[in-house]
PDBML (XML) file of the C-alpha atoms, coordinates in Angstrom:
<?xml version="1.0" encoding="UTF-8" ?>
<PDBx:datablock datablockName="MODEL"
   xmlns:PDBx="http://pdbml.pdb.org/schema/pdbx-v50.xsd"
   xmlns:xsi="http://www.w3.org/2001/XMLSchema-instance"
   xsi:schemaLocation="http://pdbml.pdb.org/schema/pdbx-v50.xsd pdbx-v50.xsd">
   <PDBx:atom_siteCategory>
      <PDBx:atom_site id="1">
         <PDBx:B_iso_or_equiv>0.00</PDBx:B_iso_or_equiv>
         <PDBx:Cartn_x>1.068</PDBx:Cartn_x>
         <PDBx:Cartn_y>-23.602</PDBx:Cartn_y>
         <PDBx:Cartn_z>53.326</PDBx:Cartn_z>
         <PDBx:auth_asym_id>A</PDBx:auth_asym_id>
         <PDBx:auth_atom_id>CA</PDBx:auth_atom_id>
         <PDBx:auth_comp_id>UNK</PDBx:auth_comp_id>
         <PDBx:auth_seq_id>1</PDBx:auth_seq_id>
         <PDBx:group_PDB>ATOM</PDBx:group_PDB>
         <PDBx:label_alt_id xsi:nil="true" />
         <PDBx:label_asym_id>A</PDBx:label_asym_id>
         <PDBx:label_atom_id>CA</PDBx:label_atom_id>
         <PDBx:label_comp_id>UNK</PDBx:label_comp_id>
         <PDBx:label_entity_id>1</PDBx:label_entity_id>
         <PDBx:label_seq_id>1</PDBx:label_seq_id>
         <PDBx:occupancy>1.00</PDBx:occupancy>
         <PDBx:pdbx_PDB_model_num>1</PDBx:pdbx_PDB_model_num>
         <PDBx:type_symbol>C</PDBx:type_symbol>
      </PDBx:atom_site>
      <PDBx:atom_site id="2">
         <PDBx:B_iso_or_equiv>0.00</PDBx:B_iso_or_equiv>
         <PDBx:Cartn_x>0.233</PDBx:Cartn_x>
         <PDBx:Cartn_y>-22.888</PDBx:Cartn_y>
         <PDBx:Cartn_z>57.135</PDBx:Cartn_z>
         <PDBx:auth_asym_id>A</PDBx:auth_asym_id>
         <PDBx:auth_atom_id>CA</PDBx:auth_atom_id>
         <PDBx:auth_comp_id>UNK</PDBx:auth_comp_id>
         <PDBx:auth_seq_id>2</PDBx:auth_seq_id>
         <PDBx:group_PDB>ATOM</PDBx:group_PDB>
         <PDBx:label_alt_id xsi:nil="true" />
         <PDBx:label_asym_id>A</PDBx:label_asym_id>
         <PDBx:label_atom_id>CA</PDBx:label_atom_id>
         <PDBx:label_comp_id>UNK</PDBx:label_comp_id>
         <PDBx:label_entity_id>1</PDBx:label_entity_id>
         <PDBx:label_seq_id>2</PDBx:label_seq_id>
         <PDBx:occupancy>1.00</PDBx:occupancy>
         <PDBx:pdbx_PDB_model_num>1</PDBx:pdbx_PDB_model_num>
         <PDBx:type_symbol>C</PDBx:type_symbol>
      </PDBx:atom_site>
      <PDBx:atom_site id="3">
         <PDBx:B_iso_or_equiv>0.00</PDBx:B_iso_or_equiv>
         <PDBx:Cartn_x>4.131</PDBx:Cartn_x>
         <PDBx:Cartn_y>-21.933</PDBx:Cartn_y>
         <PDBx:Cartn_z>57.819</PDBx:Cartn_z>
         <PDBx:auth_asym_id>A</PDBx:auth_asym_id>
         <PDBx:auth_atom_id>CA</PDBx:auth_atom_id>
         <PDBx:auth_comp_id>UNK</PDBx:auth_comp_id>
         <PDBx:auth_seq_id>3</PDBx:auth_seq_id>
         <PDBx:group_PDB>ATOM</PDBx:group_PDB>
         <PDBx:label_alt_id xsi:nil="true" />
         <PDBx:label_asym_id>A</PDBx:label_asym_id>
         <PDBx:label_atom_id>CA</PDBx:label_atom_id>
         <PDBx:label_comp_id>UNK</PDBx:label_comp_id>
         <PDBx:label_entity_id>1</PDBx:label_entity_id>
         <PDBx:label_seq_id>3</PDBx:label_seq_id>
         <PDBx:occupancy>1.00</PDBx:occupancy>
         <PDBx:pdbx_PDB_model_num>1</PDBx:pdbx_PDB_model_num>
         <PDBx:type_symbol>C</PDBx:type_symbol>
      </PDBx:atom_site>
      <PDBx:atom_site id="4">
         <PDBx:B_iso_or_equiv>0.00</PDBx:B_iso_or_equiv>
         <PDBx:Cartn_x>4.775</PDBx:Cartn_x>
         <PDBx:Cartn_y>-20.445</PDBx:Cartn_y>
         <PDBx:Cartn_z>54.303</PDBx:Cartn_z>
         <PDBx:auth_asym_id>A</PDBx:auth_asym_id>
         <PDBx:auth_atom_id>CA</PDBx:auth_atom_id>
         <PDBx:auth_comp_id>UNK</PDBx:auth_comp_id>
         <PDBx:auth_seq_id>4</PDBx:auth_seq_id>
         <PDBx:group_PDB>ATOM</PDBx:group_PDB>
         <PDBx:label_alt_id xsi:nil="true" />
         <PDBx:label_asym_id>A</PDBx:label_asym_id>
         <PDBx:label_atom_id>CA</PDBx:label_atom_id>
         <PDBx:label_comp_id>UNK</PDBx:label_comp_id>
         <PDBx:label_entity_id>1</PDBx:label_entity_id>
         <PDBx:label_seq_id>4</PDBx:label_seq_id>
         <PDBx:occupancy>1.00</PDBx:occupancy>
         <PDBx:pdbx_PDB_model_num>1</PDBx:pdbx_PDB_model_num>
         <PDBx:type_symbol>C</PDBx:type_symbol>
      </PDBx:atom_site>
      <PDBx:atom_site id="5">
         <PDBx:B_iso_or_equiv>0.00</PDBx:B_iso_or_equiv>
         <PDBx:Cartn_x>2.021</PDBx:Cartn_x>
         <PDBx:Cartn_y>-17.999</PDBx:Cartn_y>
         <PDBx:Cartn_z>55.016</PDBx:Cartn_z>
         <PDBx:auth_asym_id>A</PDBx:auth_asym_id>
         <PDBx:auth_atom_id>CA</PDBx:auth_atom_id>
         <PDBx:auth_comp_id>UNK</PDBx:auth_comp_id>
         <PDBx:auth_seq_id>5</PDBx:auth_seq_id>
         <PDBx:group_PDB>ATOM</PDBx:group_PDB>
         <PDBx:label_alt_id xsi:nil="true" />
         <PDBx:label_asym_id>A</PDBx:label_asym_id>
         <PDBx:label_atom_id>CA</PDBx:label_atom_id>
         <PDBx:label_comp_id>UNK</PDBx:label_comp_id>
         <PDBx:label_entity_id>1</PDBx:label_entity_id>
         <PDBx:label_seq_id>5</PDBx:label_seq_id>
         <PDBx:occupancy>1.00</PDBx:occupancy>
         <PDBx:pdbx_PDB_model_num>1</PDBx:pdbx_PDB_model_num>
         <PDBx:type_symbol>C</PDBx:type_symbol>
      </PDBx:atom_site>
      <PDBx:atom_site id="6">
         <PDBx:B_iso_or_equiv>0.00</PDBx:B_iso_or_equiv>
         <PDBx:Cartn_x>2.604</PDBx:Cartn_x>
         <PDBx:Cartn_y>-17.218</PDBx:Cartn_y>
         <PDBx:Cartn_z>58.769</PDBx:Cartn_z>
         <PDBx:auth_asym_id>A</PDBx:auth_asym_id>
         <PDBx:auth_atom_id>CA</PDBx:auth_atom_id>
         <PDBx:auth_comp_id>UNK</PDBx:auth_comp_id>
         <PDBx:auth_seq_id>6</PDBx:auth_seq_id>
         <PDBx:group_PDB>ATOM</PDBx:group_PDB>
         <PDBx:label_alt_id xsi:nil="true" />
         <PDBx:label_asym_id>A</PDBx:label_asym_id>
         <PDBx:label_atom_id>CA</PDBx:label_atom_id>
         <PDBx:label_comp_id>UNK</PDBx:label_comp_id>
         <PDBx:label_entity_id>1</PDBx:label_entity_id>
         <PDBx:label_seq_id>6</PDBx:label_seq_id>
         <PDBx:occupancy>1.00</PDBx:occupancy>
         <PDBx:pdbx_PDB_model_num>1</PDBx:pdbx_PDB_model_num>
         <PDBx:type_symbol>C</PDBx:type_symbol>
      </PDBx:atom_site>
      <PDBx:atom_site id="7">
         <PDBx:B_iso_or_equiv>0.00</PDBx:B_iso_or_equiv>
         <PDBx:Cartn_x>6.445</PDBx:Cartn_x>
         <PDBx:Cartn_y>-16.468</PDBx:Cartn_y>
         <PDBx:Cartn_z>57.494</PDBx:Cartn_z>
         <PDBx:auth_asym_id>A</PDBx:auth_asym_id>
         <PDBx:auth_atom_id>CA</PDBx:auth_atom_id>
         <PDBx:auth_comp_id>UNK</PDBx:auth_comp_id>
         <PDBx:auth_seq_id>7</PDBx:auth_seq_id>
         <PDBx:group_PDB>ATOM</PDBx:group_PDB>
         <PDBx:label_alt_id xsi:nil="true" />
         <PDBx:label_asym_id>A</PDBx:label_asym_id>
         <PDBx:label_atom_id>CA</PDBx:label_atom_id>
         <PDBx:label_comp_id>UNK</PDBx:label_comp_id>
         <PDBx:label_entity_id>1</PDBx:label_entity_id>
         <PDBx:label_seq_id>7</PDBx:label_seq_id>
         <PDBx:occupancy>1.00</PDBx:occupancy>
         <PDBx:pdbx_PDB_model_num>1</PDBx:pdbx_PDB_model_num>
         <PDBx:type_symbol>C</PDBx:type_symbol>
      </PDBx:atom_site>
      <PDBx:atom_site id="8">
         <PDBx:B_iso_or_equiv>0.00</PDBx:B_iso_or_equiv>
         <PDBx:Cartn_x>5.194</PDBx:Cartn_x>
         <PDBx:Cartn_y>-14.390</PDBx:Cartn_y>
         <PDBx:Cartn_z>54.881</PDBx:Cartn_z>
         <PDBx:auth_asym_id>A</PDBx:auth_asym_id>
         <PDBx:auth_atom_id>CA</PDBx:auth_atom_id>
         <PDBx:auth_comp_id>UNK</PDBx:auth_comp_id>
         <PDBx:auth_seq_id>8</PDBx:auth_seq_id>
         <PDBx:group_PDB>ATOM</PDBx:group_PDB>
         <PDBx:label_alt_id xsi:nil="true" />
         <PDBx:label_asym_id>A</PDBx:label_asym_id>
         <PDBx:label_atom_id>CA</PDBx:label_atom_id>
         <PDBx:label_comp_id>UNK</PDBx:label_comp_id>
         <PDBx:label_entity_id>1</PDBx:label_entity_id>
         <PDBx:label_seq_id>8</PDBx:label_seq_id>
         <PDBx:occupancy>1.00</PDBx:occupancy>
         <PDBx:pdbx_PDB_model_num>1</PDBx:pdbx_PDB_model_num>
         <PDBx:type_symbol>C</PDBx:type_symbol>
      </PDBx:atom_site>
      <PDBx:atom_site id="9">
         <PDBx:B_iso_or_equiv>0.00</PDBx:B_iso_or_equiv>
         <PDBx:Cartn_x>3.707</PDBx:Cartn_x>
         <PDBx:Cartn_y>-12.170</PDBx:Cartn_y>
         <PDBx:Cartn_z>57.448</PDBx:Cartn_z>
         <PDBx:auth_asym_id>A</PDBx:auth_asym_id>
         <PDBx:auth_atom_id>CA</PDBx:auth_atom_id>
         <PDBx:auth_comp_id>UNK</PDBx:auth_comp_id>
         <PDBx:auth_seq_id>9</PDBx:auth_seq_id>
         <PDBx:group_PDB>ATOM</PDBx:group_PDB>
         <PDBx:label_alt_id xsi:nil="true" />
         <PDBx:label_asym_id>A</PDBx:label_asym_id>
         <PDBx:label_atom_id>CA</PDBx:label_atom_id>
         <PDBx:label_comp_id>UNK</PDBx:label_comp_id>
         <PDBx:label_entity_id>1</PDBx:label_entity_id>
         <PDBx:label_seq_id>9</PDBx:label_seq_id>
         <PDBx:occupancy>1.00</PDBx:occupancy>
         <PDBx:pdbx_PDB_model_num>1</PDBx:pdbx_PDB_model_num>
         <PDBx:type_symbol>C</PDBx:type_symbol>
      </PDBx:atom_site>
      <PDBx:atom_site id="10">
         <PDBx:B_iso_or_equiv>0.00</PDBx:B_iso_or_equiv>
         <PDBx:Cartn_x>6.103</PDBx:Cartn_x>
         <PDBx:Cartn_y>-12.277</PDBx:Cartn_y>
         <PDBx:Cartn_z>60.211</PDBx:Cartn_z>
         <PDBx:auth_asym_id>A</PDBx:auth_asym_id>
         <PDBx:auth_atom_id>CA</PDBx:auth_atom_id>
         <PDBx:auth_comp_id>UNK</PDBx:auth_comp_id>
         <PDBx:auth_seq_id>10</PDBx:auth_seq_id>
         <PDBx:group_PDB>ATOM</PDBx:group_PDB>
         <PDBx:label_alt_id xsi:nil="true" />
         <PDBx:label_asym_id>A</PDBx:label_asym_id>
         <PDBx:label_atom_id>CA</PDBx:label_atom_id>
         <PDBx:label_comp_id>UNK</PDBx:label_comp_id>
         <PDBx:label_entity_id>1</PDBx:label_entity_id>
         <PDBx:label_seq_id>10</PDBx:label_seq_id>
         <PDBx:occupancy>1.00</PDBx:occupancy>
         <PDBx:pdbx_PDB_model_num>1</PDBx:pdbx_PDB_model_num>
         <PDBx:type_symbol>C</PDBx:type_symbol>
      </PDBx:atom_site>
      <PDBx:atom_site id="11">
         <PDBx:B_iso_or_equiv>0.00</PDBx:B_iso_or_equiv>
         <PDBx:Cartn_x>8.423</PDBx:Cartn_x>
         <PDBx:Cartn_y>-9.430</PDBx:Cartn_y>
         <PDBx:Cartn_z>59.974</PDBx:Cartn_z>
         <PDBx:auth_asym_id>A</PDBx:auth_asym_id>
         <PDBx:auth_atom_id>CA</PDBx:auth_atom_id>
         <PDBx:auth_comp_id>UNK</PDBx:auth_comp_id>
         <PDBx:auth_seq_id>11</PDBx:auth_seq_id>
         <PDBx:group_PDB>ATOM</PDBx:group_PDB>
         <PDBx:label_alt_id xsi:nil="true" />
         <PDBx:label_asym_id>A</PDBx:label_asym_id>
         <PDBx:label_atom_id>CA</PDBx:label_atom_id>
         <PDBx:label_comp_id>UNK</PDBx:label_comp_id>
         <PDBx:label_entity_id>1</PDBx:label_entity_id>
         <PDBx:label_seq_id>11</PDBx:label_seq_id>
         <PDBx:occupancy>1.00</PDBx:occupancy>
         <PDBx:pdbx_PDB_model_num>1</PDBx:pdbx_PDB_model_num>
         <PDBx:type_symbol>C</PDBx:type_symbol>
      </PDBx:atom_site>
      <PDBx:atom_site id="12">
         <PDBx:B_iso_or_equiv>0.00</PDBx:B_iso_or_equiv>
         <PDBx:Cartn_x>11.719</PDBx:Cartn_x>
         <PDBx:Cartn_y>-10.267</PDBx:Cartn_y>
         <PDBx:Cartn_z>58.502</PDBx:Cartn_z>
         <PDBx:auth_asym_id>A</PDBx:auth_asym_id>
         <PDBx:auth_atom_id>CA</PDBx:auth_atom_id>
         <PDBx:auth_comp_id>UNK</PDBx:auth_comp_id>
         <PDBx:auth_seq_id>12</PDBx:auth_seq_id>
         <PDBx:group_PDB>ATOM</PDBx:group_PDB>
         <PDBx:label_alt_id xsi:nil="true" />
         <PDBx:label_asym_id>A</PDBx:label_asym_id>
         <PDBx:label_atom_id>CA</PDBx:label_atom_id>
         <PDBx:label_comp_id>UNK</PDBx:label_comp_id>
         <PDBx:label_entity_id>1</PDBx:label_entity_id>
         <PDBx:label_seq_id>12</PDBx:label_seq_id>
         <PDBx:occupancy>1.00</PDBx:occupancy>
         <PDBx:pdbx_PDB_model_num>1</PDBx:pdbx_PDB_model_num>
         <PDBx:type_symbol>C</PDBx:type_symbol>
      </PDBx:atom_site>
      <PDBx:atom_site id="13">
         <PDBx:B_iso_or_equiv>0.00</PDBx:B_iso_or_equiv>
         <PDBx:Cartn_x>9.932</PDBx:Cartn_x>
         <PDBx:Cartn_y>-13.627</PDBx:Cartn_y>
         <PDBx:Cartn_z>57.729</PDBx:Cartn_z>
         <PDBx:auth_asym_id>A</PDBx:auth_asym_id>
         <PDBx:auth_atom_id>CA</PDBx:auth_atom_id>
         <PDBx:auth_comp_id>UNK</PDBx:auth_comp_id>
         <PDBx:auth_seq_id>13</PDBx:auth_seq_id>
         <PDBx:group_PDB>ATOM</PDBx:group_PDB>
         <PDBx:label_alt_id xsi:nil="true" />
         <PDBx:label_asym_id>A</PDBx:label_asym_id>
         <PDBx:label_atom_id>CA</PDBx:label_atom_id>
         <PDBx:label_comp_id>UNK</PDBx:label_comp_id>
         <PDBx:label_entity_id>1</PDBx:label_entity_id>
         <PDBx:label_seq_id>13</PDBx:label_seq_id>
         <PDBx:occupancy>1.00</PDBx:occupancy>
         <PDBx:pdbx_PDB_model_num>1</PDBx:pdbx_PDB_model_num>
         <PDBx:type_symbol>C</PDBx:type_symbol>
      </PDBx:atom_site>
      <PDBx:atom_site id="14">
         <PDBx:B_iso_or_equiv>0.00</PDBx:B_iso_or_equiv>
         <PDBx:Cartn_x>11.158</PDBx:Cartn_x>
         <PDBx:Cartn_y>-15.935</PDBx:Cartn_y>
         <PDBx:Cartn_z>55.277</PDBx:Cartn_z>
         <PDBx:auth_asym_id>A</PDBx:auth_asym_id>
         <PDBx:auth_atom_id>CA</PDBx:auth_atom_id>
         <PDBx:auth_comp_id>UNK</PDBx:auth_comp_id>
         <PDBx:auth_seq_id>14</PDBx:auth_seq_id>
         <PDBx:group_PDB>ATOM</PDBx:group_PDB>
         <PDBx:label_alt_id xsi:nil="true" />
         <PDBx:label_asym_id>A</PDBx:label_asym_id>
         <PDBx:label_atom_id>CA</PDBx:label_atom_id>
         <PDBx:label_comp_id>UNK</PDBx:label_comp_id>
         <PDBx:label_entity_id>1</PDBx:label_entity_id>
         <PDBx:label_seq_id>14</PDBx:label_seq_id>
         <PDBx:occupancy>1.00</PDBx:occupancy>
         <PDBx:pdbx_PDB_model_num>1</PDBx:pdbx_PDB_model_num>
         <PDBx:type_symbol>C</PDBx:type_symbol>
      </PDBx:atom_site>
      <PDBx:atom_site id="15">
         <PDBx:B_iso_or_equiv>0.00</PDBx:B_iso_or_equiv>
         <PDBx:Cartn_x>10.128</PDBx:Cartn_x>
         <PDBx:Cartn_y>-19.346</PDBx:Cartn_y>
         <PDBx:Cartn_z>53.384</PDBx:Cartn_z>
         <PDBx:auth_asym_id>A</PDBx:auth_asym_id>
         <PDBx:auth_atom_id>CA</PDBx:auth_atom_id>
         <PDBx:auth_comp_id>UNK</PDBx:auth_comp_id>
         <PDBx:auth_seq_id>15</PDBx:auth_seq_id>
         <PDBx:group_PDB>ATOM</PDBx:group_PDB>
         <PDBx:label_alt_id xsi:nil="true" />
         <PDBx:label_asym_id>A</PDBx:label_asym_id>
         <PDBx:label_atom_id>CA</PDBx:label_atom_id>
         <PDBx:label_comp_id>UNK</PDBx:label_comp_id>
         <PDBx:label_entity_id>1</PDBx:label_entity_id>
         <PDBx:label_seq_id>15</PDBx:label_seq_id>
         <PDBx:occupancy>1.00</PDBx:occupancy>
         <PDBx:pdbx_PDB_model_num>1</PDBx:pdbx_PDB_model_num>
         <PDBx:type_symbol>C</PDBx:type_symbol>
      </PDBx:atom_site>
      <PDBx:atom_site id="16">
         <PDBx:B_iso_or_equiv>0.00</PDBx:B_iso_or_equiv>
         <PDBx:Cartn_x>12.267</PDBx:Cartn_x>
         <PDBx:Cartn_y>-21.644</PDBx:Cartn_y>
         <PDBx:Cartn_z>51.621</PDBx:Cartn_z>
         <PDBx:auth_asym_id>A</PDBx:auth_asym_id>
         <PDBx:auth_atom_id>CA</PDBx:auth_atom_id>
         <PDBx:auth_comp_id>UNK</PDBx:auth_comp_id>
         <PDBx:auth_seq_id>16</PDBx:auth_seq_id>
         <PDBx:group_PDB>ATOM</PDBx:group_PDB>
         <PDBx:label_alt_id xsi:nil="true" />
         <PDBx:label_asym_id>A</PDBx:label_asym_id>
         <PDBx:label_atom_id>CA</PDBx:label_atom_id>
         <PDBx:label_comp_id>UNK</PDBx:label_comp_id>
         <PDBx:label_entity_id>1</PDBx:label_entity_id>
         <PDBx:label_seq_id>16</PDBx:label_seq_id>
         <PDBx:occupancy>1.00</PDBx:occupancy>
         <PDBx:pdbx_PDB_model_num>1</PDBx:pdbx_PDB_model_num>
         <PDBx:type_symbol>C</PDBx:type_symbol>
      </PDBx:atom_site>
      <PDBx:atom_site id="17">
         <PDBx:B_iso_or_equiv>0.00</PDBx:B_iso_or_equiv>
         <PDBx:Cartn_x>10.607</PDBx:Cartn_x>
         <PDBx:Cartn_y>-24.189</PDBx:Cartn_y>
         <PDBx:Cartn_z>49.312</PDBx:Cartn_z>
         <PDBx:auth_asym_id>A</PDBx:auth_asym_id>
         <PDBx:auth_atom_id>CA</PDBx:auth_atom_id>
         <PDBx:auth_comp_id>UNK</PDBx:auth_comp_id>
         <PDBx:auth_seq_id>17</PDBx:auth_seq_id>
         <PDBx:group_PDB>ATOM</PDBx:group_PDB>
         <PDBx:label_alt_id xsi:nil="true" />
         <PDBx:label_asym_id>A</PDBx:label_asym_id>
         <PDBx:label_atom_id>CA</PDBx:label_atom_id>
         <PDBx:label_comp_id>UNK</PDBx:label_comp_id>
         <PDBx:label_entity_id>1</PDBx:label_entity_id>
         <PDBx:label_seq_id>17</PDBx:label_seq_id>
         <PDBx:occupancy>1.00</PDBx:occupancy>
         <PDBx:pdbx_PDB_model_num>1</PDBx:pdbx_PDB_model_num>
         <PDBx:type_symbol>C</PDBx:type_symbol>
      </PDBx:atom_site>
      <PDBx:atom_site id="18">
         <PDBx:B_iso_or_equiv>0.00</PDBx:B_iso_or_equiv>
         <PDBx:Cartn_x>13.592</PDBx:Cartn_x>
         <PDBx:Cartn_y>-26.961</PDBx:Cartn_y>
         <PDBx:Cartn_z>48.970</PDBx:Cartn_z>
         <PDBx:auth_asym_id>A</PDBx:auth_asym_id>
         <PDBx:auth_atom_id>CA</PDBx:auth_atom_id>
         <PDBx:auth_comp_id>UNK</PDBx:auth_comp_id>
         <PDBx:auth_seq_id>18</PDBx:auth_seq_id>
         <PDBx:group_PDB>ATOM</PDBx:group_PDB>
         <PDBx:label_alt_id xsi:nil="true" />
         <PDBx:label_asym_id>A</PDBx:label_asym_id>
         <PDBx:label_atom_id>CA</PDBx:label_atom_id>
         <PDBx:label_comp_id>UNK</PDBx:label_comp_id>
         <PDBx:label_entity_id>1</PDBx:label_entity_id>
         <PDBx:label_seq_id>18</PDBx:label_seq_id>
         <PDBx:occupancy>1.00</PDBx:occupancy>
         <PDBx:pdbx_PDB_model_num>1</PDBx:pdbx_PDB_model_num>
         <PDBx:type_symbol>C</PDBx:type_symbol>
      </PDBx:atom_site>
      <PDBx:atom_site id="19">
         <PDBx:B_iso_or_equiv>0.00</PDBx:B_iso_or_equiv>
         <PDBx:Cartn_x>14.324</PDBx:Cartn_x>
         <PDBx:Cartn_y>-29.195</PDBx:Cartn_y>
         <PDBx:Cartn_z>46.493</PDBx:Cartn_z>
         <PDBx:auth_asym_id>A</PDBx:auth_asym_id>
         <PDBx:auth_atom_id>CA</PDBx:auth_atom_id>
         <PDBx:auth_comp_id>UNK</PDBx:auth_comp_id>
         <PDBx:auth_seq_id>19</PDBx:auth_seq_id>
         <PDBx:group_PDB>ATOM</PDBx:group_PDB>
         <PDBx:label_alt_id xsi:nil="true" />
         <PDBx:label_asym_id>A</PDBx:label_asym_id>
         <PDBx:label_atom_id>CA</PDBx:label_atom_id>
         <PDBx:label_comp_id>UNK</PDBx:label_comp_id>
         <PDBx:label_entity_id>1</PDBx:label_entity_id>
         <PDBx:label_seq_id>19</PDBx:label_seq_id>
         <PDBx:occupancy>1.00</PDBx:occupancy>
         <PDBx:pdbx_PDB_model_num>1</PDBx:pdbx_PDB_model_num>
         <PDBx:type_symbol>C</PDBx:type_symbol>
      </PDBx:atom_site>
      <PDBx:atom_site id="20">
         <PDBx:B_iso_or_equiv>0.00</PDBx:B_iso_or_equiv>
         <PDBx:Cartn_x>16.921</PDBx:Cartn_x>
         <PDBx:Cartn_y>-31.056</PDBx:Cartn_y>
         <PDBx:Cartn_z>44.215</PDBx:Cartn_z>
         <PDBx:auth_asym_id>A</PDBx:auth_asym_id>
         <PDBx:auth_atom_id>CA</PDBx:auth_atom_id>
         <PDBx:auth_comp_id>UNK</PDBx:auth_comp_id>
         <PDBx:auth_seq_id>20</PDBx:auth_seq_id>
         <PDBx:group_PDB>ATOM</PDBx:group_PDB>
         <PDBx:label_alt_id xsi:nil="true" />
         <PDBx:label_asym_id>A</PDBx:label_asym_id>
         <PDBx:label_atom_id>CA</PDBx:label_atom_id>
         <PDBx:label_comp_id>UNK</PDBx:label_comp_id>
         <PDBx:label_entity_id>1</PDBx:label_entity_id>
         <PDBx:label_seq_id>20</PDBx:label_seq_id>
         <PDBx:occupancy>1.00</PDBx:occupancy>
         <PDBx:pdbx_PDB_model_num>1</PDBx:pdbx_PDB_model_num>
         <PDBx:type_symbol>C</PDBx:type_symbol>
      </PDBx:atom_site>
      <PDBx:atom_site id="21">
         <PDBx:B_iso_or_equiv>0.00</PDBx:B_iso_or_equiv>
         <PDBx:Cartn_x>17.309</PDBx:Cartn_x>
         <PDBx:Cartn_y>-29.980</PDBx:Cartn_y>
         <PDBx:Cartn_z>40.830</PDBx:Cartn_z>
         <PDBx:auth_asym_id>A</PDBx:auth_asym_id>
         <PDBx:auth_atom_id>CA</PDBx:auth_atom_id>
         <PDBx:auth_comp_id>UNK</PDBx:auth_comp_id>
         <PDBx:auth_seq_id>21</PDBx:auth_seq_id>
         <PDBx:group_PDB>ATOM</PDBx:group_PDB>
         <PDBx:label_alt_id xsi:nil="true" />
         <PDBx:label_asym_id>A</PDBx:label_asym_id>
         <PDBx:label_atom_id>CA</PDBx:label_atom_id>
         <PDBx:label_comp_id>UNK</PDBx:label_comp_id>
         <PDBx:label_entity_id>1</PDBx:label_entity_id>
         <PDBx:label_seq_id>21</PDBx:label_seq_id>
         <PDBx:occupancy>1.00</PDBx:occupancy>
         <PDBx:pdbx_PDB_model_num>1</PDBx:pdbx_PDB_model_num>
         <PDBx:type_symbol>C</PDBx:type_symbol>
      </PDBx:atom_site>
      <PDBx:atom_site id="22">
         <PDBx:B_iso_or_equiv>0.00</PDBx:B_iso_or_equiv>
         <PDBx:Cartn_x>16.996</PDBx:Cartn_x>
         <PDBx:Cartn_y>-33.045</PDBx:Cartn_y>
         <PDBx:Cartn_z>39.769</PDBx:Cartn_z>
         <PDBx:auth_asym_id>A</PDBx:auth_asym_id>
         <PDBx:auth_atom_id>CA</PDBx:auth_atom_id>
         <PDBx:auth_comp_id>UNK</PDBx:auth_comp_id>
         <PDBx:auth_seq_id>22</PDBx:auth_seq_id>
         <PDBx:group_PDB>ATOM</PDBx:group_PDB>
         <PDBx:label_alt_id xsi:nil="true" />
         <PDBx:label_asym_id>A</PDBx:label_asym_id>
         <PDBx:label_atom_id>CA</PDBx:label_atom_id>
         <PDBx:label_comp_id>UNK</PDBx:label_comp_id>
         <PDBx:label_entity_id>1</PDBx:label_entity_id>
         <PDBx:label_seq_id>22</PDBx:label_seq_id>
         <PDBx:occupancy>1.00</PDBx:occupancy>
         <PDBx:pdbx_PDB_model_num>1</PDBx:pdbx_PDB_model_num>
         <PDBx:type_symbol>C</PDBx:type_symbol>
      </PDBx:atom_site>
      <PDBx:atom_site id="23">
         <PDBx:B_iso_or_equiv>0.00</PDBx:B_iso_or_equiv>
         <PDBx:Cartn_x>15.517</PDBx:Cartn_x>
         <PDBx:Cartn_y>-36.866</PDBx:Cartn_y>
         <PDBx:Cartn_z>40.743</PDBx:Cartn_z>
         <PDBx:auth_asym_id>A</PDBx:auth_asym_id>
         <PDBx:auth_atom_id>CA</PDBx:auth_atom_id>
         <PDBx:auth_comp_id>UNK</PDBx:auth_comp_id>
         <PDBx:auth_seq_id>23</PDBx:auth_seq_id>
         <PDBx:group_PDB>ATOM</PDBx:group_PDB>
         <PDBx:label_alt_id xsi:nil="true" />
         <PDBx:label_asym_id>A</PDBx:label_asym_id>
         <PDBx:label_atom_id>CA</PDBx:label_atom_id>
         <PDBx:label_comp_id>UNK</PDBx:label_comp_id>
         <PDBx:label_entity_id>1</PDBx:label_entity_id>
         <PDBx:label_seq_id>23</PDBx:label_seq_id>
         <PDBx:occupancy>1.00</PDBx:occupancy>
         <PDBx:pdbx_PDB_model_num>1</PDBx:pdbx_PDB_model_num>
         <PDBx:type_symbol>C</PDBx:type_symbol>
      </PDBx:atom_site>
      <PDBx:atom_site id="24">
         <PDBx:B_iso_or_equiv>0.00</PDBx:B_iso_or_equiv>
         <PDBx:Cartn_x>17.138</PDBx:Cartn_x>
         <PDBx:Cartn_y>-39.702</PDBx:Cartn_y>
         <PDBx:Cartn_z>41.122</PDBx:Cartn_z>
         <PDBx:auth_asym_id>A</PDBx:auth_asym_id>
         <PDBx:auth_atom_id>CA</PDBx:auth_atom_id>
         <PDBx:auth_comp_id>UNK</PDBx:auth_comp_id>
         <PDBx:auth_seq_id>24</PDBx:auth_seq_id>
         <PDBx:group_PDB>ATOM</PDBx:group_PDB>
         <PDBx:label_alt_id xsi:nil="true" />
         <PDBx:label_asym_id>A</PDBx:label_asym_id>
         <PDBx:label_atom_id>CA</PDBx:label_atom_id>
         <PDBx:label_comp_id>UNK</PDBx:label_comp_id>
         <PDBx:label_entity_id>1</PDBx:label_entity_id>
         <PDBx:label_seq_id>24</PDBx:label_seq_id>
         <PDBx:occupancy>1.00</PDBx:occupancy>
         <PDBx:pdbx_PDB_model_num>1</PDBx:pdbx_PDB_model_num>
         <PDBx:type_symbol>C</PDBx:type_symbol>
      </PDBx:atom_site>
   </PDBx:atom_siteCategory>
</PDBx:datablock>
């Protein structure tokens, strides 16, 4: 939450939340 937030502010900022679709 501490980079997602910072990112959000930053200008031209940008968060990725990664994941696979699925589990194993």
């Amino acid at each position: 939450a501490d980079f997602a937030r910072g990112a959000m502010y930053a200008e031209g900022g940008q968060a990725f939340i990664v994941t696979r679709a699925t589990t194993s």
